[in-house]
Protein backbone atom coordinates (compact mmCIF):
# COMPACT_ATOMS: atom_id res chain seq x y z
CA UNK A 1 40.93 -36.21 -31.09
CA UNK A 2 40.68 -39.79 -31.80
CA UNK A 3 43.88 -41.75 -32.13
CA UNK A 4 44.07 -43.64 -35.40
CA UNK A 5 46.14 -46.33 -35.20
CA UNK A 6 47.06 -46.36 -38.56
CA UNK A 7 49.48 -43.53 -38.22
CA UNK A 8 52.57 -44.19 -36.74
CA UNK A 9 53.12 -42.24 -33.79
CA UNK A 10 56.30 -41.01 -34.91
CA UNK A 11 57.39 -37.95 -36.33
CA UNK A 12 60.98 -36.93 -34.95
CA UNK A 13 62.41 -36.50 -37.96
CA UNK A 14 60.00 -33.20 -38.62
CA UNK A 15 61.91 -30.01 -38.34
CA UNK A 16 60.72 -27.86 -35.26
CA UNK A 17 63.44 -24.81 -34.91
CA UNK A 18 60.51 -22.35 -35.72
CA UNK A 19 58.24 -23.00 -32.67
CA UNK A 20 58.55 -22.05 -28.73
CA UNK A 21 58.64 -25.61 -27.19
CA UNK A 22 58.23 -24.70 -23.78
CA UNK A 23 55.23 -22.74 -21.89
CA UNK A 24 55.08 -22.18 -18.08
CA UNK A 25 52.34 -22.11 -15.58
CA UNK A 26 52.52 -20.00 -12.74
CA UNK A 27 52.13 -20.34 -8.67
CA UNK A 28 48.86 -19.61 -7.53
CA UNK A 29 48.63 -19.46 -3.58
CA UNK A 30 44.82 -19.59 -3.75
CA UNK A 31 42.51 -21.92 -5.41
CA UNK A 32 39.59 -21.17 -7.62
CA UNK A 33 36.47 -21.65 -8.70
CA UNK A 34 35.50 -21.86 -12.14
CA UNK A 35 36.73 -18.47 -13.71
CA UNK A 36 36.62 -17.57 -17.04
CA UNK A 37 37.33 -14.23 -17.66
CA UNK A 38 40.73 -13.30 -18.88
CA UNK A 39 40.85 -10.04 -17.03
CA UNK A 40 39.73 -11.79 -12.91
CA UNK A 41 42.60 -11.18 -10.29
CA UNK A 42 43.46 -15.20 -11.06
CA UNK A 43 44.22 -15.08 -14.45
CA UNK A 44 45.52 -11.65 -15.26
CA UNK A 45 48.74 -12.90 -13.74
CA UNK A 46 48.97 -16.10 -15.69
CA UNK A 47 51.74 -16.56 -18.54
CA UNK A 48 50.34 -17.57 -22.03
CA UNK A 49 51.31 -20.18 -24.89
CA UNK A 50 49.76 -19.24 -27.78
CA UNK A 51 48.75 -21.95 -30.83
CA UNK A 52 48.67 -19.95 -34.10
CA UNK A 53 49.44 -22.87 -36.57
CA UNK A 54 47.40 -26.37 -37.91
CA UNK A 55 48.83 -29.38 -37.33
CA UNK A 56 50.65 -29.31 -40.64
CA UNK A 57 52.16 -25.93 -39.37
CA UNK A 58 50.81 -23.00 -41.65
CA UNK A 59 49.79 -20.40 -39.90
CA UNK A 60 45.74 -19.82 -38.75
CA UNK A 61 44.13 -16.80 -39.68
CA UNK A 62 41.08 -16.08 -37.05
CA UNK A 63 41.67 -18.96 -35.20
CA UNK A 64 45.08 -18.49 -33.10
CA UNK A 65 44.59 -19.43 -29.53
CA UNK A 66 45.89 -18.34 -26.34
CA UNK A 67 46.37 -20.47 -23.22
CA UNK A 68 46.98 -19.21 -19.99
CA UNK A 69 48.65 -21.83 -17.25
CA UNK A 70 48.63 -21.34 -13.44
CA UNK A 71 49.43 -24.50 -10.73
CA UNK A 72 48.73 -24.87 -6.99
CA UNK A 73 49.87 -27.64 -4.90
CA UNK A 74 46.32 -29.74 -5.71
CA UNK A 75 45.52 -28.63 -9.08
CA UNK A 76 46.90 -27.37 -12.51
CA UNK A 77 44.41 -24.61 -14.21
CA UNK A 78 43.91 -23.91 -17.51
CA UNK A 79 42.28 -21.17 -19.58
CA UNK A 80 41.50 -21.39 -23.22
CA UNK A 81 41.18 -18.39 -25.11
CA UNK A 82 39.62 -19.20 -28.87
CA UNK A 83 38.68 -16.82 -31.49
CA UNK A 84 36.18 -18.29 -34.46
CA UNK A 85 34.75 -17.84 -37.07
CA UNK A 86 31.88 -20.40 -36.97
CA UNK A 87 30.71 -22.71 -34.17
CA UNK A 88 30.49 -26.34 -34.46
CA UNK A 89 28.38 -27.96 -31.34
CA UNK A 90 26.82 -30.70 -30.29
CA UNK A 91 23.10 -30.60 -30.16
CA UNK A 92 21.26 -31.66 -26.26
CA UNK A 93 24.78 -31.20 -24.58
CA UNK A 94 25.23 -32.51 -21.07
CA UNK A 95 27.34 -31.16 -18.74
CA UNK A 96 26.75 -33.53 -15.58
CA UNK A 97 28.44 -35.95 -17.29
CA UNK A 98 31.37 -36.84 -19.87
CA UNK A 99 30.81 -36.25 -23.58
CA UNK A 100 32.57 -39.48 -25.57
CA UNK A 101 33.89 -38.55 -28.62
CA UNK A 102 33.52 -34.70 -27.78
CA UNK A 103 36.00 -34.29 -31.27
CA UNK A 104 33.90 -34.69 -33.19
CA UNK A 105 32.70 -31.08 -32.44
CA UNK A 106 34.51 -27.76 -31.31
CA UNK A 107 36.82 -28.18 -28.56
CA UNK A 108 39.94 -27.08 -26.69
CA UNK A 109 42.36 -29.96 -25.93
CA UNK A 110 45.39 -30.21 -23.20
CA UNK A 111 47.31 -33.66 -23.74
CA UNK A 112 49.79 -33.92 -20.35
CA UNK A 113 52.38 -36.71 -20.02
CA UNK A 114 54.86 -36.88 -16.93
CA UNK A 115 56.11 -39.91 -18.12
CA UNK A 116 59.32 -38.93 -19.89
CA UNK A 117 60.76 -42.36 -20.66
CA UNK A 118 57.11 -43.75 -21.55
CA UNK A 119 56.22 -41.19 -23.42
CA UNK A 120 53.25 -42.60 -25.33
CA UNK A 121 51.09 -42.89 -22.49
CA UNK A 122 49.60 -39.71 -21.23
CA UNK A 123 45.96 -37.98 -20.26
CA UNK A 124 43.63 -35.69 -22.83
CA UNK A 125 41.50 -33.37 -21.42
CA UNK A 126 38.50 -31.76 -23.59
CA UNK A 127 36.33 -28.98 -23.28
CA UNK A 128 33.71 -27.57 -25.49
CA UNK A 129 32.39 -24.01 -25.67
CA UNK A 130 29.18 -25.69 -24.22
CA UNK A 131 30.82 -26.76 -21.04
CA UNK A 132 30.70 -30.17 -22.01
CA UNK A 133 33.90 -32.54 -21.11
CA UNK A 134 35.87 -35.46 -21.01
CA UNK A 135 38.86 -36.58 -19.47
CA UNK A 136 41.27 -39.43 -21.14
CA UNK A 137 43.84 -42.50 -20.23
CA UNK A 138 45.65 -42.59 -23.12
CA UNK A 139 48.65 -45.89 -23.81
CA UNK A 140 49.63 -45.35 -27.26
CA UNK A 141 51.41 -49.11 -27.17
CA UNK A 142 47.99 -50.92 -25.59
CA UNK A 143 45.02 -48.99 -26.45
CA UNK A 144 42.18 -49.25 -23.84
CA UNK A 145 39.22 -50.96 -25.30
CA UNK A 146 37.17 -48.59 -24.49
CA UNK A 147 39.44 -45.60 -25.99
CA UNK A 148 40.26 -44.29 -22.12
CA UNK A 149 37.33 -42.60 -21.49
CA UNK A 150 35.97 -44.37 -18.30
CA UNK A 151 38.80 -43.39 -16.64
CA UNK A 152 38.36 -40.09 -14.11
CA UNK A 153 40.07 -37.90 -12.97
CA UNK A 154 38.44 -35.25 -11.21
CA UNK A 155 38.67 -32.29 -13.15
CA UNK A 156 36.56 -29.71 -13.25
CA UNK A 157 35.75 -27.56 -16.58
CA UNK A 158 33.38 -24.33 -17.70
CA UNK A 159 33.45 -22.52 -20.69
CA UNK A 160 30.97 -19.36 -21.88
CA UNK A 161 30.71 -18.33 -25.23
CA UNK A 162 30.98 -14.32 -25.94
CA UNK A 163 29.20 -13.90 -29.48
CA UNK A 164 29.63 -9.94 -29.35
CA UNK A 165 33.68 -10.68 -29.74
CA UNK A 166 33.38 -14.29 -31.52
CA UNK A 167 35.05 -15.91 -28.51
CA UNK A 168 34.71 -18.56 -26.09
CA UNK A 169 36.52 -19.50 -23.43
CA UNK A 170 37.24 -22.46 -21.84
CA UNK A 171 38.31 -23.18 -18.12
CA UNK A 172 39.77 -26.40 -16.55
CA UNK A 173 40.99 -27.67 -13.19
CA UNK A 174 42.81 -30.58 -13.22
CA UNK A 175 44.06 -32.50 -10.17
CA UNK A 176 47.57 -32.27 -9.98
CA UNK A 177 47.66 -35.98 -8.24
CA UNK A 178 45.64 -37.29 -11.64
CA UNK A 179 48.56 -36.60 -14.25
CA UNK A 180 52.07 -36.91 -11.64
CA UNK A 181 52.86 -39.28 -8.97
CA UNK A 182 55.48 -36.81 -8.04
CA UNK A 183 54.30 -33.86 -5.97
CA UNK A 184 53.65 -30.69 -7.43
CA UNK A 185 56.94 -28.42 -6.85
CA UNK A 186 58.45 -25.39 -8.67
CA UNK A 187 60.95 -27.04 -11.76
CA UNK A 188 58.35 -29.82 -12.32
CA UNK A 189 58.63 -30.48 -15.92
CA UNK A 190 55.18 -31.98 -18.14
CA UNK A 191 54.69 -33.37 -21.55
CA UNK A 192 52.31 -31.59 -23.37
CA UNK A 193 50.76 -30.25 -26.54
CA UNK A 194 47.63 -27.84 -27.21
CA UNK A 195 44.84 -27.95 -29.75
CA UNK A 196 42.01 -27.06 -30.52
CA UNK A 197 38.92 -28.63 -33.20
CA UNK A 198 36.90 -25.24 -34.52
CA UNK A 199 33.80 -25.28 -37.29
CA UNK A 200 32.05 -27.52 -39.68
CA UNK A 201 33.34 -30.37 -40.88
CA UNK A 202 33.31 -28.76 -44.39
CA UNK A 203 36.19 -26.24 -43.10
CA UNK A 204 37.07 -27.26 -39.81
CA UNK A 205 40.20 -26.00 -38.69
CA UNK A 206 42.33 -28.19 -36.22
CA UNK A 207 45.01 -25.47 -34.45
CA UNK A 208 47.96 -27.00 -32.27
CA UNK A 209 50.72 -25.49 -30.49
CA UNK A 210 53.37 -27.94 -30.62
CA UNK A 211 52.18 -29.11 -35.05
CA UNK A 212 52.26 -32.90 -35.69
CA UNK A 213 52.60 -32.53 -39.33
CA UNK A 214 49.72 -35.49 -39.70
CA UNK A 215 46.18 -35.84 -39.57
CA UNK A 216 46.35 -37.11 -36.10
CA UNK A 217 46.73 -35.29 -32.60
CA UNK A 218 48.48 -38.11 -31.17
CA UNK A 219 52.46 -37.47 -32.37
CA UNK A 220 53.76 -37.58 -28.23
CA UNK A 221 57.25 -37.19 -30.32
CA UNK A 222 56.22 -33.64 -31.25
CA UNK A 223 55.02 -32.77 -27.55
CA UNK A 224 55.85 -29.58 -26.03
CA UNK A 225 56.77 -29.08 -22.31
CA UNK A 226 55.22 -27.04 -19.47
CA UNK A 227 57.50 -26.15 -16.82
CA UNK A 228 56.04 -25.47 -13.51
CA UNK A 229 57.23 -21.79 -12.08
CA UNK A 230 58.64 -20.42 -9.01
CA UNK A 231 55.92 -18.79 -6.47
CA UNK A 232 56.26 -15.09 -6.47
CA UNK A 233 55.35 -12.86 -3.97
CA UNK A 234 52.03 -11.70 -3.95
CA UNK A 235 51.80 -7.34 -4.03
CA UNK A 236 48.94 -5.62 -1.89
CA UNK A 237 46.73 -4.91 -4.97
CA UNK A 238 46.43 -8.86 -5.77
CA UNK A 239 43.79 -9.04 -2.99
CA UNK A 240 41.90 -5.65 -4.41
């Protein structure tokens, strides 16, 4: 979503007692391809954050999200999980390449900060239900010129749309290296927040996890953290 700097990013003094603030993304000992059914041997094992409220934090009917979280010691996976009612895309999409100004249409969004003292500057990922994506450098205090988006960091997306059950899904590996200069390591704590962009602009609904309680995305106040888990020992029937 596009920051407006109009809005102060600043919204601490918003009461947040009524949401889960922290999500955690499991140890994967294997790497993977782009995968995005729910039900593959990767993801079945993955713990879920689930973003069932706007940004103003009412509740969304039809739209609540689910994302799943796993990590490896290159790359931190994500799995979107959205429900709609009505699709919103972006006619001639390209895939090859990054989609500027993707918001404008229906996406899934991760923003990831590791920065805890600096915590307006970050990276936004996007991903549409077409596949299309971009990647962001977000500094809060001195906006890129060009918004962020030339920057790249390697991440890899795909998405599929299943119109039988009215849901897409949206899948994204993100080089661990590209949002930490610390190594990836069990206890590893990120900034983030979730959202998602979904329908027309005449009833679009904007869903986050963490609400910002304004218009904008871009409240790092309000952020959320991910907490990176302890590996677990794989059983015989993880291989099957």
């Amino acid at each position: 979503m596009k920051v407006n700097e109009t809005i102060v990013a600043s919204a601490a003094d918003h009461r947040r007692t009524s949401y889960q603030h922290r999500a955690k993304a499991s140890f994967s000992d294997r790497e993977s391809g782009p995968d995005t059914d729910p039900d593959s041997n990767f993801w079945r094992p993955a713990p879920a954050a689930f973003a069932e409220r706007d940004v103003f934090g009412q509740p969304v009917t039809n739209h609540a999200t689910e994302i799943r979280a796993l990590w490896t010691h290159d790359n931190l996976y994500f799995l979107f999980i959205c429900p709609y009612l009505e699709l919103n895309l972006k006619p001639g999409p390209q895939t090859e390449i990054e989609t500027n100004e993707l918001w404008k249409w229906d996406v899934a969004e991760v923003f990831i900060g590791s920065d805890f003292e600096n915590i307006r500057r970050y990276k936004e990922f996007e991903i549409s239900p077409q596949g299309e994506w971009v990647d962001l450098d977000i500094d809060l205090e001195k906006p890129h010129a060009e918004g962020g988006w030339l920057w790249n960091s390697g991440c890899q997306v795909a998405a599929r749309i299943d119109r039988s059950k009215n849901t897409w899904y949206g899948f994204m590996r993100i080089p661990y290296s590209s949002i930490d200069s610390r190594i990836a390591a069990a206890g590893n704590l990120l900034r983030v927040n979730f959202f998602r962009s979904q329908g027309p602009e005449s009833h679009r609904v904007e869903i986050a996890w963490q609400p910002t309680h304004n218009a904008t995305f871009h409240i790092p106040d309000l952020f959320g953290t991910l907490e990176l888990g302890e590996p677990k020992p794989r059983s015989s029937h993880d291989n099957r």
